[in-house]
PDB file of N, CA and C in Angstrom:
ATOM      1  N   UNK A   1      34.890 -14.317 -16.485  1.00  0.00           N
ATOM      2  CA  UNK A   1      34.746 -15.658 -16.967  1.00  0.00           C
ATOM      3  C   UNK A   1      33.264 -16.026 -16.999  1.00  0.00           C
ATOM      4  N   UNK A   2      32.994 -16.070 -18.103  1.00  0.00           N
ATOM      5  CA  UNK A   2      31.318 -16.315 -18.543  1.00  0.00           C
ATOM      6  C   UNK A   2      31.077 -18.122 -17.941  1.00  0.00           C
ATOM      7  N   UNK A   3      30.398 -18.552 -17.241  1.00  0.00           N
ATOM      8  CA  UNK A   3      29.753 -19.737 -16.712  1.00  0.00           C
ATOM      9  C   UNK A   3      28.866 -20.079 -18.407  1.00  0.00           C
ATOM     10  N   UNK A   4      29.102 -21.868 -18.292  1.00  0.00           N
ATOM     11  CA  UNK A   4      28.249 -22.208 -19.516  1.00  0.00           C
ATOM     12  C   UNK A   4      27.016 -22.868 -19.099  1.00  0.00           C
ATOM     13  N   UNK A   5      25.998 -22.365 -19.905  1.00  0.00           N
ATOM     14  CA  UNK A   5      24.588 -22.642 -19.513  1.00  0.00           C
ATOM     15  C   UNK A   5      24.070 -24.072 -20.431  1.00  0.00           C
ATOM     16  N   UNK A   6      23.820 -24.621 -18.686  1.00  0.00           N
ATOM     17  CA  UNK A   6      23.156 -25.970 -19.299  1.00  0.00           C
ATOM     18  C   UNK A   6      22.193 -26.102 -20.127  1.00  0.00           C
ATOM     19  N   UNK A   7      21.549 -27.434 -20.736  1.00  0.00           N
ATOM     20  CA  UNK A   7      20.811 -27.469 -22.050  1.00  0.00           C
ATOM     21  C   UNK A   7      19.613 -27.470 -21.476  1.00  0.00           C
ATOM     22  N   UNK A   8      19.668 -27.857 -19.854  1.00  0.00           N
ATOM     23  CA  UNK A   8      18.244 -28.413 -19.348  1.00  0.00           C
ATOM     24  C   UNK A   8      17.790 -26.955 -18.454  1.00  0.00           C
ATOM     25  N   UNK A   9      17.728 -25.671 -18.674  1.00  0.00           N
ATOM     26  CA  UNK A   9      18.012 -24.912 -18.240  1.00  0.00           C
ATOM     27  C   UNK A   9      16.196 -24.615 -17.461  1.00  0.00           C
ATOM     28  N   UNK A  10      15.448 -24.862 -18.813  1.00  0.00           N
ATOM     29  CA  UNK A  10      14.074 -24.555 -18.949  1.00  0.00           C
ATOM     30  C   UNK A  10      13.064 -25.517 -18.664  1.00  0.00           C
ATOM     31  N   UNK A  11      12.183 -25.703 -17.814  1.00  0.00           N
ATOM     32  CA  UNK A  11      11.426 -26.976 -17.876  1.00  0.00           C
ATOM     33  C   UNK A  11      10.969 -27.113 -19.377  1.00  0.00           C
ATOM     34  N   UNK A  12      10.195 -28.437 -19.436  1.00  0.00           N
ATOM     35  CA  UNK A  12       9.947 -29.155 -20.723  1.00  0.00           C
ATOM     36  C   UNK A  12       8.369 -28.939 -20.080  1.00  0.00           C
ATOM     37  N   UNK A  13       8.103 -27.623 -21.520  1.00  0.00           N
ATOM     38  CA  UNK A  13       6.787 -27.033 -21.769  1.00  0.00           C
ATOM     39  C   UNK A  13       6.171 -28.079 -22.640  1.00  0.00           C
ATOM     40  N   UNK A  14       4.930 -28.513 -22.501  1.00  0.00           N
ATOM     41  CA  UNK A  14       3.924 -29.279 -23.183  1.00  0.00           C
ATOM     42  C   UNK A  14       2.289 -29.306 -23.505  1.00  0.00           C
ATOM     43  N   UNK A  15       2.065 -29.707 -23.580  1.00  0.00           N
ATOM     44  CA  UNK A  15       0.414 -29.489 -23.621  1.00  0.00           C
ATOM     45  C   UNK A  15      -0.362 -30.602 -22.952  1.00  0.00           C
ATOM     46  N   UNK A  16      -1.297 -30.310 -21.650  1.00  0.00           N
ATOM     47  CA  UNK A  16      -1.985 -31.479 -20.763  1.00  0.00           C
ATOM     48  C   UNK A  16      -3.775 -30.805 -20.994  1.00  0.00           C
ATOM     49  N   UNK A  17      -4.302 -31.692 -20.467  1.00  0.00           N
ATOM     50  CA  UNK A  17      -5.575 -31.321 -20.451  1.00  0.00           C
ATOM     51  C   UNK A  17      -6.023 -30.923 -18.922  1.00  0.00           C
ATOM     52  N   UNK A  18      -6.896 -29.837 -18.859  1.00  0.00           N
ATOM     53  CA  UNK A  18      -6.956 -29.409 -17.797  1.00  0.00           C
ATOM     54  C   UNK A  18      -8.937 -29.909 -17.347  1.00  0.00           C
ATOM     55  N   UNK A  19      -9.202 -30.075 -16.692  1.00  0.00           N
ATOM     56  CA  UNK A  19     -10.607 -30.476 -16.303  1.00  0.00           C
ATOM     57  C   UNK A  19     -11.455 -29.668 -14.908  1.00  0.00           C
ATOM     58  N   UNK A  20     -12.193 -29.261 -15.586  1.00  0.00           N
ATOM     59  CA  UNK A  20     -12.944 -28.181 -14.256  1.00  0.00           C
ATOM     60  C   UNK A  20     -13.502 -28.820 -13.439  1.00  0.00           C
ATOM     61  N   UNK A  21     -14.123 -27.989 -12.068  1.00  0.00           N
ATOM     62  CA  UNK A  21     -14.934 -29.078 -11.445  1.00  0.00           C
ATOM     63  C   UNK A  21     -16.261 -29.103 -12.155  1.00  0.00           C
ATOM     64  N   UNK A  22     -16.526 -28.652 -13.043  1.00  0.00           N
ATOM     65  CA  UNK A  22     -17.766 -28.598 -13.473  1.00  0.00           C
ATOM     66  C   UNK A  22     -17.734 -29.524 -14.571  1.00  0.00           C
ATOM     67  N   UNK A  23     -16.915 -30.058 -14.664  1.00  0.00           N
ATOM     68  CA  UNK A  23     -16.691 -31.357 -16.214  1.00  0.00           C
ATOM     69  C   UNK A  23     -16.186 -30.635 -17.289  1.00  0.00           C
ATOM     70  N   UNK A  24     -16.091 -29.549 -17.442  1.00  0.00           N
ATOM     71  CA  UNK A  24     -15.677 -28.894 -18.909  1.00  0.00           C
ATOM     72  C   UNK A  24     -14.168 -29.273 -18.976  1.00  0.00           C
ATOM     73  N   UNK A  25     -13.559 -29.247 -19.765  1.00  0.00           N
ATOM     74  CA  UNK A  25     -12.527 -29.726 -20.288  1.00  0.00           C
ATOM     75  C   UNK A  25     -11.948 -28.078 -21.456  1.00  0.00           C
ATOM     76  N   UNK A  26      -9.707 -28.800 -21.145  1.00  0.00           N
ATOM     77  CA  UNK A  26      -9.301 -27.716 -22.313  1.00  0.00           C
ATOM     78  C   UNK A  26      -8.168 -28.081 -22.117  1.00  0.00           C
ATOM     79  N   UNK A  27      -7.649 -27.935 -23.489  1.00  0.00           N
ATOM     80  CA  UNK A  27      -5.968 -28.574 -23.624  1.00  0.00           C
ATOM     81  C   UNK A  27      -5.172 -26.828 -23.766  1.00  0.00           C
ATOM     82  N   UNK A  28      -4.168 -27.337 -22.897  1.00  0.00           N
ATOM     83  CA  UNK A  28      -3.348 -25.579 -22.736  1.00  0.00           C
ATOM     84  C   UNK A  28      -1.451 -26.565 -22.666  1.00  0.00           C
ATOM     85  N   UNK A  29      -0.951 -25.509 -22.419  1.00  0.00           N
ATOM     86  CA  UNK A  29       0.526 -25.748 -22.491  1.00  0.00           C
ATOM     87  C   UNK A  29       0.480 -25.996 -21.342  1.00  0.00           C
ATOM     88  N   UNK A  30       1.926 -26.230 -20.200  1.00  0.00           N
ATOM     89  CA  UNK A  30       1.977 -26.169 -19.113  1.00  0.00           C
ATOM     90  C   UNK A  30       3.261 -27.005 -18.613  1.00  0.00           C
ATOM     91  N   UNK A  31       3.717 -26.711 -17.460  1.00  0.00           N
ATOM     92  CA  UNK A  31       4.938 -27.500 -17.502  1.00  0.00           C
ATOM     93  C   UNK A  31       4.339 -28.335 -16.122  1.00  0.00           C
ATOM     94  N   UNK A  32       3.420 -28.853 -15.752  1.00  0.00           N
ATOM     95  CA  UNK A  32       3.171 -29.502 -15.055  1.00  0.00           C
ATOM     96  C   UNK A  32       3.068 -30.753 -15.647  1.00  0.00           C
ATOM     97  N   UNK A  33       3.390 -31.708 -14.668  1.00  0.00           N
ATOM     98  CA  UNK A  33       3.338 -33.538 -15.612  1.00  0.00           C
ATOM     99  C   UNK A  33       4.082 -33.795 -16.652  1.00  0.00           C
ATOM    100  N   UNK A  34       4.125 -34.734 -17.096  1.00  0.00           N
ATOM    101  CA  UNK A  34       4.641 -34.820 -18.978  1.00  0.00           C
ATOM    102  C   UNK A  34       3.209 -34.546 -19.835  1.00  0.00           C
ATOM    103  N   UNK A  35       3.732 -34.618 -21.067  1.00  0.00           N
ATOM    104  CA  UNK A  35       2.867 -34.341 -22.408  1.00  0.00           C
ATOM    105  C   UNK A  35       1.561 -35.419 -22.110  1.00  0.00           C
ATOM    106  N   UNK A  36       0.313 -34.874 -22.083  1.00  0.00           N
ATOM    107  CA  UNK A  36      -0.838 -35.573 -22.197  1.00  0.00           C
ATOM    108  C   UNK A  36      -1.307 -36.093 -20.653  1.00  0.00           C
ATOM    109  N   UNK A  37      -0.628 -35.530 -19.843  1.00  0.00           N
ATOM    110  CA  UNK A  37      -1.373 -35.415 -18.982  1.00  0.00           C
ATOM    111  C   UNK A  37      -2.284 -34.782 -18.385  1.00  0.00           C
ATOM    112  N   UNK A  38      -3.512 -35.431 -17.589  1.00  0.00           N
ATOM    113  CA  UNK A  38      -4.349 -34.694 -17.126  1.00  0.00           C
ATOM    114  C   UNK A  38      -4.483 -33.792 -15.940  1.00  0.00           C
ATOM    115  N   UNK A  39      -5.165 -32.704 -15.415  1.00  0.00           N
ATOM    116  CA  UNK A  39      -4.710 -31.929 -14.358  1.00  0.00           C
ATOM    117  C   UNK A  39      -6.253 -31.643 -14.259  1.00  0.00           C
ATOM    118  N   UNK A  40      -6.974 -32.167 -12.710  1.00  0.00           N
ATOM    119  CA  UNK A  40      -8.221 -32.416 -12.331  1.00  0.00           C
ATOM    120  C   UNK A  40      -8.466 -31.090 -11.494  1.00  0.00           C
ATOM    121  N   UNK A  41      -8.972 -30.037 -11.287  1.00  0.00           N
ATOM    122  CA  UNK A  41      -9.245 -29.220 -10.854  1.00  0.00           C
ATOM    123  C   UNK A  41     -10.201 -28.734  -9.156  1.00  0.00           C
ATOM    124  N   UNK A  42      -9.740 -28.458  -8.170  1.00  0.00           N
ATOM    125  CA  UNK A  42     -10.373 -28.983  -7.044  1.00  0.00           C
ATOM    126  C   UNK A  42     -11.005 -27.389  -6.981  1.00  0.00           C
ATOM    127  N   UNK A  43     -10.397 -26.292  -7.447  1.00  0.00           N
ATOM    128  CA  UNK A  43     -11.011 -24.865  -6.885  1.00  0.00           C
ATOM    129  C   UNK A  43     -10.637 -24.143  -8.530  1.00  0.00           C
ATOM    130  N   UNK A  44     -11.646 -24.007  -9.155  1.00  0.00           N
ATOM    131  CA  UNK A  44     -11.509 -23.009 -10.150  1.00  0.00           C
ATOM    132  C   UNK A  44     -12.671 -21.824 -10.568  1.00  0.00           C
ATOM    133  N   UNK A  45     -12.662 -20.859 -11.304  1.00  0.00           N
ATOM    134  CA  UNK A  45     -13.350 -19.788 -11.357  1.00  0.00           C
ATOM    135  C   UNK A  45     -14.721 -19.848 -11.638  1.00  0.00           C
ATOM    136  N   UNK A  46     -15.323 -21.309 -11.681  1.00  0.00           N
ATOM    137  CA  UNK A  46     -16.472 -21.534 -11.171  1.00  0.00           C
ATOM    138  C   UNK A  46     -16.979 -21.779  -9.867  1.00  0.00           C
ATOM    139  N   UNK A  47     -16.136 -21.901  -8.964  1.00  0.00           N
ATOM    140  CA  UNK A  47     -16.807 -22.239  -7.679  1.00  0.00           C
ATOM    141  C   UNK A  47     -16.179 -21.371  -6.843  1.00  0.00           C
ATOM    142  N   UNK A  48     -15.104 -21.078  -6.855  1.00  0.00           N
ATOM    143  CA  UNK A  48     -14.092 -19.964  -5.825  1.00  0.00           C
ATOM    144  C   UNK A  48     -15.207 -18.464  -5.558  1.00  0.00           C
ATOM    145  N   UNK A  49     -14.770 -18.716  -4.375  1.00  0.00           N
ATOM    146  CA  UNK A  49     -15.679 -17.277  -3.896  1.00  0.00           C
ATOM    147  C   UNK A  49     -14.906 -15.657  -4.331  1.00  0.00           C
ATOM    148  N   UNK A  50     -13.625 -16.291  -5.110  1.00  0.00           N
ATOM    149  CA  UNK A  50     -12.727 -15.043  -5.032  1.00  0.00           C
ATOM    150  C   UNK A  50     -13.301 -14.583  -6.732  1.00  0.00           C
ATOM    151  N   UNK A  51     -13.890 -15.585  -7.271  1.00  0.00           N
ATOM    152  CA  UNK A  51     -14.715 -15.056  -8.678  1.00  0.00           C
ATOM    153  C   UNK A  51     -16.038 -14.996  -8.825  1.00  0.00           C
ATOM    154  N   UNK A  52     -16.691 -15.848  -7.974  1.00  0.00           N
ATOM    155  CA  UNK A  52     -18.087 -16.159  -7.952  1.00  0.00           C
ATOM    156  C   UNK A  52     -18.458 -14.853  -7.289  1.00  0.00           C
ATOM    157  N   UNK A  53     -17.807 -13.760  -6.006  1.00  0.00           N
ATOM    158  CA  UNK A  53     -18.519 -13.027  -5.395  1.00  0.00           C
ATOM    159  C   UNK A  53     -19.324 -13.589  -4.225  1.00  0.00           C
ATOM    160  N   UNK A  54     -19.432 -15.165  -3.989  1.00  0.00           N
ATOM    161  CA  UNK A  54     -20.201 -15.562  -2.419  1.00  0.00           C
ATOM    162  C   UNK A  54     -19.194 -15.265  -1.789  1.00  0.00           C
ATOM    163  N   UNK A  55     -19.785 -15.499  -0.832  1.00  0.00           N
ATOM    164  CA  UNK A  55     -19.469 -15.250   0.911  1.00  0.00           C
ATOM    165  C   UNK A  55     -18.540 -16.440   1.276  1.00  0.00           C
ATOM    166  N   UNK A  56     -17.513 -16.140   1.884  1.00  0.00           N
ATOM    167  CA  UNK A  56     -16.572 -17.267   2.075  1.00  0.00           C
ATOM    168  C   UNK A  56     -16.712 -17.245   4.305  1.00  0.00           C
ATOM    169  N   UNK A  57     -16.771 -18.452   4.824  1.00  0.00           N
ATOM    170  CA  UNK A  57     -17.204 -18.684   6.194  1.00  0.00           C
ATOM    171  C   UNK A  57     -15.788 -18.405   6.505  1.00  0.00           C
ATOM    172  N   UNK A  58     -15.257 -17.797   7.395  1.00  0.00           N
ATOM    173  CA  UNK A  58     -14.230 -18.069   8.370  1.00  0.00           C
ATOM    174  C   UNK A  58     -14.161 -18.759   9.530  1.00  0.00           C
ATOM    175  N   UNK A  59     -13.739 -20.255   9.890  1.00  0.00           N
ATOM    176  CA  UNK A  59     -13.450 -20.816  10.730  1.00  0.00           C
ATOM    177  C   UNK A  59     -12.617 -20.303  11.895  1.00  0.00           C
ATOM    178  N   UNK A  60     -13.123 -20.127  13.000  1.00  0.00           N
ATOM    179  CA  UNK A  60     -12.626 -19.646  13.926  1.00  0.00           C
ATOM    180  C   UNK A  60     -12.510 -20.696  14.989  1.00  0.00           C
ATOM    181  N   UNK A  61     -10.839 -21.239  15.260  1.00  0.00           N
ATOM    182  CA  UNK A  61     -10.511 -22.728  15.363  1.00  0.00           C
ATOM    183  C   UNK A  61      -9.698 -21.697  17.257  1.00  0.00           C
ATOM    184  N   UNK A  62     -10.350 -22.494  18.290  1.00  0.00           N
ATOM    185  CA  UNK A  62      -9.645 -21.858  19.699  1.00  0.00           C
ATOM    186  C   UNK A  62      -9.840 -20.983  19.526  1.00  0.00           C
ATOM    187  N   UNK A  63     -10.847 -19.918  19.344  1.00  0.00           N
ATOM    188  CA  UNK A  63     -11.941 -18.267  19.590  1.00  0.00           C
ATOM    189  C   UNK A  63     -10.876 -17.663  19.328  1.00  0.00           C
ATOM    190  N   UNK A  64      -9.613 -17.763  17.979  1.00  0.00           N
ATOM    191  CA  UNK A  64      -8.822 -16.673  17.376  1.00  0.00           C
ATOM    192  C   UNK A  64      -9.703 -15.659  17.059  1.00  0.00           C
ATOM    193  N   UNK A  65     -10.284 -15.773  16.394  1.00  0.00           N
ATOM    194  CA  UNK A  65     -10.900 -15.077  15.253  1.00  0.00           C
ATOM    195  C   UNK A  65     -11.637 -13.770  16.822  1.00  0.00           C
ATOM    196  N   UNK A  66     -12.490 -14.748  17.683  1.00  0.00           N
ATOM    197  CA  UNK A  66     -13.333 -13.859  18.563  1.00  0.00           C
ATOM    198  C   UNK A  66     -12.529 -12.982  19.333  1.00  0.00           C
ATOM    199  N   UNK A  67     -11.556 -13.225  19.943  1.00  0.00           N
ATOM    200  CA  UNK A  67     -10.117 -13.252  20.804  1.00  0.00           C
ATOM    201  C   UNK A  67      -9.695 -11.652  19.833  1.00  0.00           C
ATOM    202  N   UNK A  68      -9.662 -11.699  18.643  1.00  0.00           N
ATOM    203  CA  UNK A  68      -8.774 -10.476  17.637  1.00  0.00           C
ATOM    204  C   UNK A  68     -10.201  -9.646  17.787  1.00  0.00           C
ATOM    205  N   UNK A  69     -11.182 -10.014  17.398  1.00  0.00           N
ATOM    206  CA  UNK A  69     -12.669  -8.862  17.251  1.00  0.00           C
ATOM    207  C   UNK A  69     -12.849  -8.474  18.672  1.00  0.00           C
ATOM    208  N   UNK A  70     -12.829  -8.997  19.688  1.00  0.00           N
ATOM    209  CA  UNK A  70     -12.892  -8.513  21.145  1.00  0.00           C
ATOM    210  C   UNK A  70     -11.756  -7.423  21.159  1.00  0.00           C
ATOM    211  N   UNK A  71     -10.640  -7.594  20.958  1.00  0.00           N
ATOM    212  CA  UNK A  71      -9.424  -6.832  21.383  1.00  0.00           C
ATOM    213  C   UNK A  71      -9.165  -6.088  20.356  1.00  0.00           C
ATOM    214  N   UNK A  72      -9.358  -5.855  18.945  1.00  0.00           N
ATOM    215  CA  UNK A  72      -9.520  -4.567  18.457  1.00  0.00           C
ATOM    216  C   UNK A  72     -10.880  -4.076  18.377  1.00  0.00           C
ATOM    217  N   UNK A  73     -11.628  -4.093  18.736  1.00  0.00           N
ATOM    218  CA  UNK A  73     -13.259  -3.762  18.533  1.00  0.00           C
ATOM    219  C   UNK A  73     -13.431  -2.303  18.278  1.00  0.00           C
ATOM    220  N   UNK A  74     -12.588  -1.829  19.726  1.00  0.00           N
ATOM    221  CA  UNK A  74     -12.863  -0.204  19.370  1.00  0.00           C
ATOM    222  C   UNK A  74     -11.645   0.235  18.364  1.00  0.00           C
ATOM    223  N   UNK A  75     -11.206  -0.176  17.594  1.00  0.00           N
ATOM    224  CA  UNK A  75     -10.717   0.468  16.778  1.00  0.00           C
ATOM    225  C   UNK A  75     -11.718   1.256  15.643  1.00  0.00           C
ATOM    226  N   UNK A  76     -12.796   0.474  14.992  1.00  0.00           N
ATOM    227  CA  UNK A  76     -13.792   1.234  14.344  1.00  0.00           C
ATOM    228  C   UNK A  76     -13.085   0.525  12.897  1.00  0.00           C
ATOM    229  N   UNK A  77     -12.870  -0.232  12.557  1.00  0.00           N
ATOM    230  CA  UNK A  77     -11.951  -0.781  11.440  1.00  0.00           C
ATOM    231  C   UNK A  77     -13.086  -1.916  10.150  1.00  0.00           C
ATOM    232  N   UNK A  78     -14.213  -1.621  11.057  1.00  0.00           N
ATOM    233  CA  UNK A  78     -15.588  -1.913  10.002  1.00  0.00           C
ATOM    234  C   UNK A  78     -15.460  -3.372  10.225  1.00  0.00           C
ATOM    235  N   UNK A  79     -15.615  -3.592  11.579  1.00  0.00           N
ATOM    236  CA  UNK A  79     -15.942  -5.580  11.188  1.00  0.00           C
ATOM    237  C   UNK A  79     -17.361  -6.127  10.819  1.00  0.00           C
ATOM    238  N   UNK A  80     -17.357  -7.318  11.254  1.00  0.00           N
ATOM    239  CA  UNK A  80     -18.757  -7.898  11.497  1.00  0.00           C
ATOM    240  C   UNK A  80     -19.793  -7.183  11.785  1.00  0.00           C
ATOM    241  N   UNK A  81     -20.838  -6.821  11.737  1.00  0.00           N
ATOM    242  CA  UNK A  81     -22.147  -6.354  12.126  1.00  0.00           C
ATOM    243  C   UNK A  81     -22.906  -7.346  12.053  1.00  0.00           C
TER     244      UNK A  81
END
């Protein structure tokens, strides 16, 4: 027994404007918001260290971070220098 497929099956694809942090602007499809909305950008491939190539800080919140490098140290696993 085949189940019947609702009409609303698919979100409602549209076109919003997307805005960098750098001010540039671009209208794309997207199913975020309704039609003509805007979508303000807080981390994109201008500033992210995962495209830019900088150095990203690790916060080490209650000496986790020191606590794990103390206790594997001698492993040889290439940390910090």
């Amino acid at each position: 027994m085949a189940m019947a497929r609702k009409e609303t099956d698919h979100p409602d694809y549209h076109f919003i404007k997307v805005v960098m942090t750098n001010g540039t602007e671009y209208t794309t499809r997207s199913t975020y918001g309704k039609e003509g909305d805007t979508l303000n950008l807080d981390i994109d491939p201008n500033t992210h260290p995962a495209w830019t190539g900088g150095q990203q800080q690790l916060l080490d919140r209650g000496g986790r971070v020191s606590r794990f490098n103390s206790k594997f140290a001698g492993l040889g696993l290439g940390g910090k220098k």
